[in-house]
C-alpha atoms as a PDB file:
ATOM      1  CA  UNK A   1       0.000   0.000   0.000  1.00  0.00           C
ATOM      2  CA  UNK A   2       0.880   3.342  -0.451  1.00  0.00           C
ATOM      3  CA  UNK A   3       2.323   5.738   2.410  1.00  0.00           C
ATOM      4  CA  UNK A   4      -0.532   8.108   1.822  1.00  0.00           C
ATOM      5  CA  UNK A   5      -3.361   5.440   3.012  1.00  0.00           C
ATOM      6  CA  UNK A   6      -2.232   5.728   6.492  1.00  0.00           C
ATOM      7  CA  UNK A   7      -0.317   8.049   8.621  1.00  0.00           C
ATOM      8  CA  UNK A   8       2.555   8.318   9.457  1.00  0.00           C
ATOM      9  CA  UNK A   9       3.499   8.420  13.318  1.00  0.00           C
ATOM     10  CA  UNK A  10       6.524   9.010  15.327  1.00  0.00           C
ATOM     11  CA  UNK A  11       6.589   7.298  18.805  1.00  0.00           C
ATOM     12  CA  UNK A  12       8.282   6.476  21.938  1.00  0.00           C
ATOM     13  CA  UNK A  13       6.532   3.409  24.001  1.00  0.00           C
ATOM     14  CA  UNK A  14       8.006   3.030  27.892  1.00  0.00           C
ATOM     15  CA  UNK A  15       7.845   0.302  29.975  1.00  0.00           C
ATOM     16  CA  UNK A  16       9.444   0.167  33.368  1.00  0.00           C
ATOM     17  CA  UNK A  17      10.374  -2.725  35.512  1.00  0.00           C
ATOM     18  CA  UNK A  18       9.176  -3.766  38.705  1.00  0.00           C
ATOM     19  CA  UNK A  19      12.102  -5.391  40.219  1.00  0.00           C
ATOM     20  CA  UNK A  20      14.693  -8.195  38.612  1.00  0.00           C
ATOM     21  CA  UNK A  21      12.792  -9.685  36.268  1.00  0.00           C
ATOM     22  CA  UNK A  22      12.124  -9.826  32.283  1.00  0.00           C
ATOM     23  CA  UNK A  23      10.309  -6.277  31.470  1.00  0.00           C
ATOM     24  CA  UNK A  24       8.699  -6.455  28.391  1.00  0.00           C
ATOM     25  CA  UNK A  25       7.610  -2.804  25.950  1.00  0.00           C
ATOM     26  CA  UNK A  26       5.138  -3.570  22.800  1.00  0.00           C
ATOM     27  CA  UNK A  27       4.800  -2.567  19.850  1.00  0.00           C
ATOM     28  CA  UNK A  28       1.222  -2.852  19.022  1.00  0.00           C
ATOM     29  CA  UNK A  29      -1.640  -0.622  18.044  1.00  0.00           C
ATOM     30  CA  UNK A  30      -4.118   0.121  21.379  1.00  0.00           C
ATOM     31  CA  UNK A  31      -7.471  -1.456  19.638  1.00  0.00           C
ATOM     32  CA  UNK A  32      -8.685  -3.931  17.076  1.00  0.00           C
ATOM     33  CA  UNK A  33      -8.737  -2.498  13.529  1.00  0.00           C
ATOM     34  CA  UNK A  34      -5.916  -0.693  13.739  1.00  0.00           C
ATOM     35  CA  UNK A  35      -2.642  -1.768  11.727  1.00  0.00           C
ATOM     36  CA  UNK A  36       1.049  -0.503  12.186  1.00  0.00           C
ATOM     37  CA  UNK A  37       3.283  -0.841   9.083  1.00  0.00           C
ATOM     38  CA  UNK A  38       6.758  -0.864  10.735  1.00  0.00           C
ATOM     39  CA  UNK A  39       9.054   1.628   9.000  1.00  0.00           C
ATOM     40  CA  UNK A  40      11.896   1.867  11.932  1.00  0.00           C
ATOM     41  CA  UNK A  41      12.221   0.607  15.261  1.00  0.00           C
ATOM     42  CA  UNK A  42      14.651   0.218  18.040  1.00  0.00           C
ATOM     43  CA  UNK A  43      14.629  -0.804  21.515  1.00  0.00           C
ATOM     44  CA  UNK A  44      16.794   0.559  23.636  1.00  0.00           C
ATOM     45  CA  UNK A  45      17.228   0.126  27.802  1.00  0.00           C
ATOM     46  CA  UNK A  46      19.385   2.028  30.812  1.00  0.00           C
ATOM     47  CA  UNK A  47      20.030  -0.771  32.238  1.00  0.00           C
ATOM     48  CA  UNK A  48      23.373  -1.378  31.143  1.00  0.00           C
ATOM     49  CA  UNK A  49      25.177  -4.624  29.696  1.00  0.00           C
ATOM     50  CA  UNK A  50      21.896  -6.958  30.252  1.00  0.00           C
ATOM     51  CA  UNK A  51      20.145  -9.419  28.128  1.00  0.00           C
ATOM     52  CA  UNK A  52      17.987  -7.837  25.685  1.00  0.00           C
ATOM     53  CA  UNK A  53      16.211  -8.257  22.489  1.00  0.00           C
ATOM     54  CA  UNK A  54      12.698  -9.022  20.426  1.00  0.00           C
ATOM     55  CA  UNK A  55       9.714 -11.340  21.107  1.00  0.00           C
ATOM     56  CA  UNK A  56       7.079 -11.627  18.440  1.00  0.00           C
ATOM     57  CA  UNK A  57       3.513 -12.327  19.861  1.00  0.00           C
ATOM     58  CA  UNK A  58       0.567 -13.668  17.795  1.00  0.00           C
ATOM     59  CA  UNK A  59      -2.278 -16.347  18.977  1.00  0.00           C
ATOM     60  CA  UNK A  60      -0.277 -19.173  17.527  1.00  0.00           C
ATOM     61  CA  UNK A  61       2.764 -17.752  19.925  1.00  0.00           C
ATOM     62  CA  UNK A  62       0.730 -16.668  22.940  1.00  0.00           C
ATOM     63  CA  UNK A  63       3.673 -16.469  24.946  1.00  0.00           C
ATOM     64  CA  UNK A  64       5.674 -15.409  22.263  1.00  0.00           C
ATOM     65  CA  UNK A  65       7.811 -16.689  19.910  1.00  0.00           C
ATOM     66  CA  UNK A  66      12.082 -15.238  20.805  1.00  0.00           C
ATOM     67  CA  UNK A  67      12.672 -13.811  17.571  1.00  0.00           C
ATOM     68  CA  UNK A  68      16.749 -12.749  18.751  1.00  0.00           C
ATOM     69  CA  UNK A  69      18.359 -11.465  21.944  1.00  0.00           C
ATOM     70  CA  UNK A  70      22.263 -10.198  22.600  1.00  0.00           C
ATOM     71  CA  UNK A  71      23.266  -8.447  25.780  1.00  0.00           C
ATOM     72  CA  UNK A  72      25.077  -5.316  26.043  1.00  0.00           C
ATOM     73  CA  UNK A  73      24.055  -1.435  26.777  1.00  0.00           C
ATOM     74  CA  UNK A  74      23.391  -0.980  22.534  1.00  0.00           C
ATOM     75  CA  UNK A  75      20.187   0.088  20.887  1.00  0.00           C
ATOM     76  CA  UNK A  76      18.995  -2.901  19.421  1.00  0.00           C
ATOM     77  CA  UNK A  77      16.581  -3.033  15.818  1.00  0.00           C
ATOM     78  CA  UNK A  78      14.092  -4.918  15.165  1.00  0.00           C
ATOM     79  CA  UNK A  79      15.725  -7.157  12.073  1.00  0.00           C
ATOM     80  CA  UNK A  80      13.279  -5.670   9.361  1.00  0.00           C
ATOM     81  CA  UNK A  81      16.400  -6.270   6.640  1.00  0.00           C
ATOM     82  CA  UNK A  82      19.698  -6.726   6.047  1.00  0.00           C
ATOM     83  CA  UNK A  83      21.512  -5.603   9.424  1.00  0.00           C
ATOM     84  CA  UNK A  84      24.722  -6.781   8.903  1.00  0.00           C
ATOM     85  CA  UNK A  85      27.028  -9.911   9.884  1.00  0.00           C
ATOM     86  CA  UNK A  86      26.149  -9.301  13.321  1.00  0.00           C
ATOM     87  CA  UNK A  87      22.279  -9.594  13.602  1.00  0.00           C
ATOM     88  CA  UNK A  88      20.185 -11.544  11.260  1.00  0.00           C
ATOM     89  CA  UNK A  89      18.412 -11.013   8.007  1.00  0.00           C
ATOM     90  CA  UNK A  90      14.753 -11.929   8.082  1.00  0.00           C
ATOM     91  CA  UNK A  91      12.835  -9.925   5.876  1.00  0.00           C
ATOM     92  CA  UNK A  92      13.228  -7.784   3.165  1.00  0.00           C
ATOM     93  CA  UNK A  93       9.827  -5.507   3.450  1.00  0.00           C
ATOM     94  CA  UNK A  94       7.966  -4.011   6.367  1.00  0.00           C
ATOM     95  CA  UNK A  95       6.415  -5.910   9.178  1.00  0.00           C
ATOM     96  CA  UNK A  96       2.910  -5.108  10.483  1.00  0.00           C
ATOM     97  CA  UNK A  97       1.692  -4.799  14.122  1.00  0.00           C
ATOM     98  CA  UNK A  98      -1.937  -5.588  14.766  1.00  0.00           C
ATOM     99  CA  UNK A  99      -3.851  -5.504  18.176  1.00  0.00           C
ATOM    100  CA  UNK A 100      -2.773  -9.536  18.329  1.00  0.00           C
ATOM    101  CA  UNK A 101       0.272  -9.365  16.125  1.00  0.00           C
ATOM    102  CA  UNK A 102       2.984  -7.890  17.114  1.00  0.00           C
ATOM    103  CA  UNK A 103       6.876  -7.763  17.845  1.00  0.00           C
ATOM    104  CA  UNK A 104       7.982  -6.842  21.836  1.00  0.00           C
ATOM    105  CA  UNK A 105      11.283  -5.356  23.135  1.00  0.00           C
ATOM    106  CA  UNK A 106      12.496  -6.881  26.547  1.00  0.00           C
ATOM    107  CA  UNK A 107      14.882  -6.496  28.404  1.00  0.00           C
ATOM    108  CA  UNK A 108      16.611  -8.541  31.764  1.00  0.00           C
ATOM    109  CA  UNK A 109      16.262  -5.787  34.347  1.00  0.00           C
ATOM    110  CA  UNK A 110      18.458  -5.924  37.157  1.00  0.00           C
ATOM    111  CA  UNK A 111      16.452  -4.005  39.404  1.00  0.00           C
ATOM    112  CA  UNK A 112      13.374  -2.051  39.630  1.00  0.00           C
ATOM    113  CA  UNK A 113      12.673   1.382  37.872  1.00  0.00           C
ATOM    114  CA  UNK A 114      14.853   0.303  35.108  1.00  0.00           C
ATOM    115  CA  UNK A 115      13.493   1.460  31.749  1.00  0.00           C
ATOM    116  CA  UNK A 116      12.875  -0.463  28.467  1.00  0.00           C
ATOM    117  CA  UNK A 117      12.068   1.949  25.222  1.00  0.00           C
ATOM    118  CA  UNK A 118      10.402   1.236  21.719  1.00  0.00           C
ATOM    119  CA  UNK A 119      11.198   4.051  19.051  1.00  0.00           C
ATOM    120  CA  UNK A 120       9.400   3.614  16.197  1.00  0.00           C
ATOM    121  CA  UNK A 121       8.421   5.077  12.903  1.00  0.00           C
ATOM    122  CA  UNK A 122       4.944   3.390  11.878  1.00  0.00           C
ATOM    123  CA  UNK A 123       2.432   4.170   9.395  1.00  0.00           C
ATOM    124  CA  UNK A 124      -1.029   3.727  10.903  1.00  0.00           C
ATOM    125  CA  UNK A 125      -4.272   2.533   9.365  1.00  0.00           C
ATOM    126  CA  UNK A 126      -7.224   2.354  11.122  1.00  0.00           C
ATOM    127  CA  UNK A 127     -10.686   0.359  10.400  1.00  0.00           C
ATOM    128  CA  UNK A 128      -8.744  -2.770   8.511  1.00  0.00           C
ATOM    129  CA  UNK A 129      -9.516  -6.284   9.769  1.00  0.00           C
END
């Protein structure tokens, strides 16, 4: 579809843990009908050198399917294409979030009040199935 059928959003999504545990941040629309075509996303965390990477969620998946993780204090992308030798290449074109498909940052937090981030360029269509 083309770019002008939707549009476009910029966002930051937060999530923040509550104590030493896996803290998850998705990236998902907030109500049936509503698609995200994923132009750009990262997920980043200030949490330092801890485990962290992307989960993809769907009712086949229900507790979600570990798409890749690394650990270190880097921004990390969700693989949408070629990313180099050091992540993997899935997929050529855009992914799309729906209300019960979608991918999910996480990160290992080492305490509480640690924040997880999802930056994201999306272009948003409402009232599709």
């Amino acid at each position: 579809m083309n770019p002008l059928n939707g549009r476009m959003r910029v966002m930051g999504i937060e999530g923040t843990s509550e104590g030493a545990e896996a803290t998850f941040v998705p990236l998902r629309p907030p109500n049936v009908g509503t698609q995200w075509e994923i132009i750009w996303v990262i997920g980043r965390q200030n949490d330092g050198a801890v485990s962290h990477g992307w989960y993809w969620y769907d009712p086949e998946h229900p507790v979600g399917a570990l798409l890749y993780t690394v650990v270190g204090a880097l921004d990390i992308p969700l693989p949408l294409g070629a990313l180099g030798a050091e992540l993997p290449n899935v997929s050529t074109n855009n992914w799309w979030a729906t209300y019960d498909h979608y991918p999910s940052y996480y990160f290992q937090a080492s305490a509480a009040g640690k924040k997880g981030t999802v930056l994201a360029i999306v272009i948003e269509r409402v009232g599709v199935g």
